[in-house]
Protein backbone atom coordinates (compact mmCIF):
# COMPACT_ATOMS: atom_id res chain seq x y z
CA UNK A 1 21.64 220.52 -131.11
CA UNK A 2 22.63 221.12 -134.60
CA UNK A 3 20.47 221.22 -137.59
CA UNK A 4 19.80 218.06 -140.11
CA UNK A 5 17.49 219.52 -142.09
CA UNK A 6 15.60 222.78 -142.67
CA UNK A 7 15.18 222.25 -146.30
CA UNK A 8 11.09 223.66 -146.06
CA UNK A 9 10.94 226.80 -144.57
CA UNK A 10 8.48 225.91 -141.69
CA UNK A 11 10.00 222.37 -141.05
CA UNK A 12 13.31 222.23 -139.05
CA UNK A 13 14.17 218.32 -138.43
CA UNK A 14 17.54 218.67 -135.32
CA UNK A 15 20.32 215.63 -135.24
CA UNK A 16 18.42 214.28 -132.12
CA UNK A 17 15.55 213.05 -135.25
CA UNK A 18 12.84 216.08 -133.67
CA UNK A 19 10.87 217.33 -136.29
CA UNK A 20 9.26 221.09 -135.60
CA UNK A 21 6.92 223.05 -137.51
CA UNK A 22 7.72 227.05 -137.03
CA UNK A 23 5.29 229.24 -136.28
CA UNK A 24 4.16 231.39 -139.87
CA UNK A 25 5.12 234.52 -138.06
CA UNK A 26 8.46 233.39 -136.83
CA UNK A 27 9.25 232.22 -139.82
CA UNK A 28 11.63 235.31 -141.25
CA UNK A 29 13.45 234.37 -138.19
CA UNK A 30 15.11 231.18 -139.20
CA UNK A 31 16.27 232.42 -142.19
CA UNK A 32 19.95 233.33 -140.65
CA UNK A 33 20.15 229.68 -139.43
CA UNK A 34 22.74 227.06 -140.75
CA UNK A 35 23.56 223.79 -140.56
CA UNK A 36 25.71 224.48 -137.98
CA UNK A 37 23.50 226.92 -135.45
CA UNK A 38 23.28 225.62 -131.98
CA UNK A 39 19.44 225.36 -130.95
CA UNK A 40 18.04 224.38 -127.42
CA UNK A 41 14.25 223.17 -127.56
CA UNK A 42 12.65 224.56 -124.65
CA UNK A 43 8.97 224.79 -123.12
CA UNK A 44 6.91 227.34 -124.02
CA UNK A 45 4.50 229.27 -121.58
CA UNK A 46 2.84 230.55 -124.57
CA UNK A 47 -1.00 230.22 -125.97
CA UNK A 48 0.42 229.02 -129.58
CA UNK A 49 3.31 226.67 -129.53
CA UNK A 50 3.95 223.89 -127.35
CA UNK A 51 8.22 225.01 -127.45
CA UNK A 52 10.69 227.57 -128.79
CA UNK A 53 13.84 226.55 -130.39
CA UNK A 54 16.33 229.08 -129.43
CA UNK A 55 19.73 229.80 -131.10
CA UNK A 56 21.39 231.82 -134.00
CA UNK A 57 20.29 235.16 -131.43
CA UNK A 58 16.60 234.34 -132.25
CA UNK A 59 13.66 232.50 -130.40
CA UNK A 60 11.21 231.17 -132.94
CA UNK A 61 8.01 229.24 -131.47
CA UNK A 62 7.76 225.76 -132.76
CA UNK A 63 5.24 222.61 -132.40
CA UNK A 64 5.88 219.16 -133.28
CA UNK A 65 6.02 217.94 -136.88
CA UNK A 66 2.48 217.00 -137.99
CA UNK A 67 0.50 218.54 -134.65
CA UNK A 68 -1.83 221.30 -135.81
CA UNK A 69 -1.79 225.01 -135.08
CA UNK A 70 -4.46 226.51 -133.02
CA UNK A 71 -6.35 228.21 -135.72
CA UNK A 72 -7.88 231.19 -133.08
CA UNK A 73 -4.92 231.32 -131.51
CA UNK A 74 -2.61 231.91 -134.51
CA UNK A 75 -4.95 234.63 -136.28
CA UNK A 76 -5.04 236.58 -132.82
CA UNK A 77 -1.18 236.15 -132.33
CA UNK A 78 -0.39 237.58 -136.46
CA UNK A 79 -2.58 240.21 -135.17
CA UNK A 80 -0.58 241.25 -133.03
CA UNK A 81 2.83 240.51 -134.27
């Protein structure tokens, strides 16, 4: 899928209309993408995000537009990151 929008830094909207928020420490990550990167949404077996997009030689961890972050979760993952 191609990118419609990624005007805000941690919202990516795709041309299928999915809107996902990128997780803050991924974030540096996207900054290489263009309109016309090729990202797959996958599943993610991961405490944080819900998927990853994947593309542009990165793998960022997303969540659906206007879900929440796991506040716990996210301190203890910039932690380590």
């Amino acid at each position: 899928m191609k990118i419609r929008s990624h005007s805000e830094s941690h919202l990516v909207e795709l041309d299928d209309g999915s809107r996902w928020q990128v997780f803050p420490g991924d974030l540096d990550l996207t900054l290489a993408w263009k309109p016309e990167t090729d990202l797959t949404v996958a599943m993610a077996d991961d405490e944080v995000a819900s998927h990853t997009l994947v593309g542009g030689g990165v793998k960022v961890r997303v969540i659906p537009a206007g879900e929440s972050w796991p506040v716990r979760e996210v301190k203890d993952a910039l932690k380590q990151d």
